[in-house]
N, C-alpha and C. Protein backbone atom coordinates (compact mmCIF):
# COMPACT_ATOMS: atom_id res chain seq x y z
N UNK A 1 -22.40 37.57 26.90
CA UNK A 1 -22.48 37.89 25.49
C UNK A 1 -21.33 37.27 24.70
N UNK A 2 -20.04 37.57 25.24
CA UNK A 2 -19.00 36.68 24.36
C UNK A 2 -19.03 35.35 24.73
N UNK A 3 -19.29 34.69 25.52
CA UNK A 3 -19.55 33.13 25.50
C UNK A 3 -20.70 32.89 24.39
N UNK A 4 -21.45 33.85 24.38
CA UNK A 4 -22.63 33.13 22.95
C UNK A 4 -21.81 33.41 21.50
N UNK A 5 -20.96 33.99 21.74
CA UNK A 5 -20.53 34.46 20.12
C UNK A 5 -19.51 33.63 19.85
N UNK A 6 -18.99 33.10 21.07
CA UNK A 6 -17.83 31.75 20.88
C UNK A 6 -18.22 30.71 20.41
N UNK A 7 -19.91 30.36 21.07
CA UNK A 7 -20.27 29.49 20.67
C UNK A 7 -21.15 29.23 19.58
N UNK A 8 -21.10 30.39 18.96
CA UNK A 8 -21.74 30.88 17.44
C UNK A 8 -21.01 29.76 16.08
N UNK A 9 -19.56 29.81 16.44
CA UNK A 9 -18.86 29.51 15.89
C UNK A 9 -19.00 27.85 15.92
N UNK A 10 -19.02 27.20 16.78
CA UNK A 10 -19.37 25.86 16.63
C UNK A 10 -20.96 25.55 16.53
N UNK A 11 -21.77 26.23 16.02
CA UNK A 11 -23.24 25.99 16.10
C UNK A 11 -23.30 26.19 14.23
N UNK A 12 -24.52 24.94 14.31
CA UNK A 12 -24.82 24.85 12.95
C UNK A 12 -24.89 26.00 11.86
N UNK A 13 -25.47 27.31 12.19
CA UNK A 13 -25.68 28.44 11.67
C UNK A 13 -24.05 29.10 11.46
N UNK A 14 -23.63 28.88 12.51
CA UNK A 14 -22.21 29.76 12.25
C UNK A 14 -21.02 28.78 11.32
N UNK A 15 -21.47 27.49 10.83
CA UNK A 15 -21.01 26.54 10.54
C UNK A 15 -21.35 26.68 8.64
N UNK A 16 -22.49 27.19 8.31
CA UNK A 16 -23.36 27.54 7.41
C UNK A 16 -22.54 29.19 7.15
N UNK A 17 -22.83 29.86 7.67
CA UNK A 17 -22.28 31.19 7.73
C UNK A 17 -20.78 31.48 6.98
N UNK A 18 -19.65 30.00 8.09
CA UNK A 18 -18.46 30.05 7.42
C UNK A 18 -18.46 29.85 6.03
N UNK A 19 -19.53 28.69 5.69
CA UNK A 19 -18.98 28.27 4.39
C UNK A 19 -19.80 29.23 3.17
N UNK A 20 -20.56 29.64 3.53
CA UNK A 20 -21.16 30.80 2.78
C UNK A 20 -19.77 31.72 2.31
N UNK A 21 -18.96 32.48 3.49
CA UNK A 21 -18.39 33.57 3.58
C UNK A 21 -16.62 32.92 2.61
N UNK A 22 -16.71 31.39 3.32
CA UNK A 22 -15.59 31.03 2.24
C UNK A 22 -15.42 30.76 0.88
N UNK A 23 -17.37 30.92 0.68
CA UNK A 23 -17.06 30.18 -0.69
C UNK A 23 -17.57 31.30 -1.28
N UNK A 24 -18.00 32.28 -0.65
CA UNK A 24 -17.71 34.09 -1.42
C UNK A 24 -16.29 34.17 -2.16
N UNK A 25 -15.33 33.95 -0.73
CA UNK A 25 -14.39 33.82 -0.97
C UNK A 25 -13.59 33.75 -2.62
N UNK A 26 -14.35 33.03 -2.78
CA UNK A 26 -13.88 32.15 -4.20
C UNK A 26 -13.96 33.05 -5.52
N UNK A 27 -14.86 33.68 -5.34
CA UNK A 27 -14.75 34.72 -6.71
C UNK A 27 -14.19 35.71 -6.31
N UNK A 28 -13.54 36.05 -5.44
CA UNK A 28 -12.15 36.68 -5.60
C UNK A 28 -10.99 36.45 -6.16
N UNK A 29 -10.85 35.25 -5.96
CA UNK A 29 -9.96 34.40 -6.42
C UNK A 29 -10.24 34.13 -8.08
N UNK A 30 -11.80 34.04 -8.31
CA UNK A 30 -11.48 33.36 -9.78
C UNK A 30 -11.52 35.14 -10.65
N UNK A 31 -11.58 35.76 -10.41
CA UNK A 31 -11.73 37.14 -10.56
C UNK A 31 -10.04 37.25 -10.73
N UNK A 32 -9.36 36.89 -9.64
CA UNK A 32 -7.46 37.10 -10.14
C UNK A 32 -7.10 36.11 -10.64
N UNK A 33 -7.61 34.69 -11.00
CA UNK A 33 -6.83 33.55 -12.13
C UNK A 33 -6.80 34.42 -13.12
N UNK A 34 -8.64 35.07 -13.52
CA UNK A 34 -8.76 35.76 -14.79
C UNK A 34 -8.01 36.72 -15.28
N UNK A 35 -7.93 37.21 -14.27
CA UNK A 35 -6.83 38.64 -14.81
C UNK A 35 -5.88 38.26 -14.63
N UNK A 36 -5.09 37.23 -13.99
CA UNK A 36 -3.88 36.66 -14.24
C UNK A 36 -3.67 36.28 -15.44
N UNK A 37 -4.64 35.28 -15.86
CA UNK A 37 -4.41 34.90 -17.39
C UNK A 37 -4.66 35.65 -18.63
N UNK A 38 -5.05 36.63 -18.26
CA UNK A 38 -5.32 37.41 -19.38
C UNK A 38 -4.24 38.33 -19.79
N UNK A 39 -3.85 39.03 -18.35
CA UNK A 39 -2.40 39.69 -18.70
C UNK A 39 -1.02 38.38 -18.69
N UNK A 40 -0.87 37.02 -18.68
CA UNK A 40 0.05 36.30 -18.76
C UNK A 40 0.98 36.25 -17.71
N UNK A 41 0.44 36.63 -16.42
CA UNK A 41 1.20 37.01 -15.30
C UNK A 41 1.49 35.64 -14.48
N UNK A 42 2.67 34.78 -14.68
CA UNK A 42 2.25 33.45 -13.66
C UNK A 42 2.41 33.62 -12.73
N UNK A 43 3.11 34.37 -11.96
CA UNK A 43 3.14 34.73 -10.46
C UNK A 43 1.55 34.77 -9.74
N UNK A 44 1.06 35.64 -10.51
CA UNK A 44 -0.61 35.91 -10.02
C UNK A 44 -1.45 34.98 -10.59
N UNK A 45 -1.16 34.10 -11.24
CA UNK A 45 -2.01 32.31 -11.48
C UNK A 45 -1.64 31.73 -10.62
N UNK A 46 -0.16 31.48 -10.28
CA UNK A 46 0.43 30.66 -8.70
C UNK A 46 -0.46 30.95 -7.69
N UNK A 47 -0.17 32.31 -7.75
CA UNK A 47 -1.33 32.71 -6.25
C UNK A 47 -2.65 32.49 -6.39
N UNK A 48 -3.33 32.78 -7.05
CA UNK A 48 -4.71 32.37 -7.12
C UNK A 48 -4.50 31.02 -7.57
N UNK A 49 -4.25 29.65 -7.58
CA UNK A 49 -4.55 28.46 -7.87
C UNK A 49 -3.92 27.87 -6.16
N UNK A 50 -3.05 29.03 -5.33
CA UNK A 50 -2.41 28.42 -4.50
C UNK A 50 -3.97 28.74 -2.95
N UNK A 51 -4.49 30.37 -3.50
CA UNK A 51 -5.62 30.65 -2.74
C UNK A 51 -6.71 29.52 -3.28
N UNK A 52 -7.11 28.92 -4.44
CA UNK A 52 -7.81 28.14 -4.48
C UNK A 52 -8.37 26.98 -3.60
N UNK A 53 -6.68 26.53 -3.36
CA UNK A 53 -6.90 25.22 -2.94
C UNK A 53 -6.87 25.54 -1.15
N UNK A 54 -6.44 27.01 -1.07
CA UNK A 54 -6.69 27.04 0.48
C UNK A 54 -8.19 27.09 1.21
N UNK A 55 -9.17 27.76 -0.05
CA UNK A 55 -10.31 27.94 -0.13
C UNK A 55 -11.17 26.63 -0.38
N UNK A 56 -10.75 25.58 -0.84
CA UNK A 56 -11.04 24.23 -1.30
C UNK A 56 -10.95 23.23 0.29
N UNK A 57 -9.39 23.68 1.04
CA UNK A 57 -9.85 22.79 1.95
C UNK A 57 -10.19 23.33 3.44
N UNK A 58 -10.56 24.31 3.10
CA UNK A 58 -11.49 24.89 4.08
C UNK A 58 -12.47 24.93 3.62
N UNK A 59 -13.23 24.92 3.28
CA UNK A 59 -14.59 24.23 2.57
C UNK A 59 -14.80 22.68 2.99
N UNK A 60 -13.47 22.07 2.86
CA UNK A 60 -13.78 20.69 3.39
C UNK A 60 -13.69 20.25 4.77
N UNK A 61 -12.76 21.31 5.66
CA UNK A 61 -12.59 20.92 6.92
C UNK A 61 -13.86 21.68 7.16
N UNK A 62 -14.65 22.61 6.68
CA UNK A 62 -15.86 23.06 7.55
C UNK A 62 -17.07 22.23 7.55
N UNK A 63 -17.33 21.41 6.14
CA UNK A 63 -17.90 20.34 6.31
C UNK A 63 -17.68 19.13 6.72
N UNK A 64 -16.90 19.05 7.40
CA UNK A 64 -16.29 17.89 8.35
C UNK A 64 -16.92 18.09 9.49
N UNK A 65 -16.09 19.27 9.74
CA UNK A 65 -17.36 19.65 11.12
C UNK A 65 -18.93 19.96 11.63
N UNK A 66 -19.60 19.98 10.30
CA UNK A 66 -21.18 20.06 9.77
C UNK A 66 -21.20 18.61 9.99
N UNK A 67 -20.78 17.65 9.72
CA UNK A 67 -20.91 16.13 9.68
C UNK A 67 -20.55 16.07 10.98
N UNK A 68 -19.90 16.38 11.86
CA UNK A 68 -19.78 16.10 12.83
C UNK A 68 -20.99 16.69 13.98
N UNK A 69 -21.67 17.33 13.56
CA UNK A 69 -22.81 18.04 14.44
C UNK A 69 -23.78 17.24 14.76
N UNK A 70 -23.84 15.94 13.25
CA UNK A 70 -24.64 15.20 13.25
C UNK A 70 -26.12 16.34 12.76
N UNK A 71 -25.60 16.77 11.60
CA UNK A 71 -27.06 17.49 10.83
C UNK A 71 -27.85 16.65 10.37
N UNK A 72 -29.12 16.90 10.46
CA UNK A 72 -30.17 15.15 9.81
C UNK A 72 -30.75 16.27 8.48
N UNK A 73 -29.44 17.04 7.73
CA UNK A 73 -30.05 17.55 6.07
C UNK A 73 -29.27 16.54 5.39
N UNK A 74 -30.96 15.71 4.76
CA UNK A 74 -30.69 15.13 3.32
C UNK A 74 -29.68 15.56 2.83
N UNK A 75 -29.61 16.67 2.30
CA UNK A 75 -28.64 17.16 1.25
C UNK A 75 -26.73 16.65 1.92
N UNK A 76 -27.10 16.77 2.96
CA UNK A 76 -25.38 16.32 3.53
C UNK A 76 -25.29 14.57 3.57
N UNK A 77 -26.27 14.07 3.61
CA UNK A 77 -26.31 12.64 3.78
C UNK A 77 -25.89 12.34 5.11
């Protein structure tokens, strides 16, 4: 059972799954720019523009590895 769930993680679905769950992620984040900027707080704009971009390239290293599966979806080219 835990060898299939290890390998969940490198399988197309769990590959799909991450980037779903990271790019949830993201309106958390734009949810605290907002209220950062609204109350004028730059500490809490730093952080959310600094979670942004952590969320940005994990998004990109997960589709690196979708390209690397060799997916034949159009949509990835």
């Amino acid at each position: 059972m835990t060898k299939k769930a290890k390998n969940f993680k490198k399988s197309k679905s769990g590959l799909y799954l991450s980037i779903g769950t990271t790019a949830f992620g993201a309106i958390s984040v734009f949810k605290q720019a907002r209220l950062a900027h609204n109350e004028s707080d730059t500490l809490r704009l730093i952080d959310a523009a600094v979670s942004a971009a952590a969320i940005a390239t994990g998004l990109a290293i997960l589709y690196r590895e979708l390209k690397r599966l060799g997916d034949d979806d159009v949509l990835l080219g």
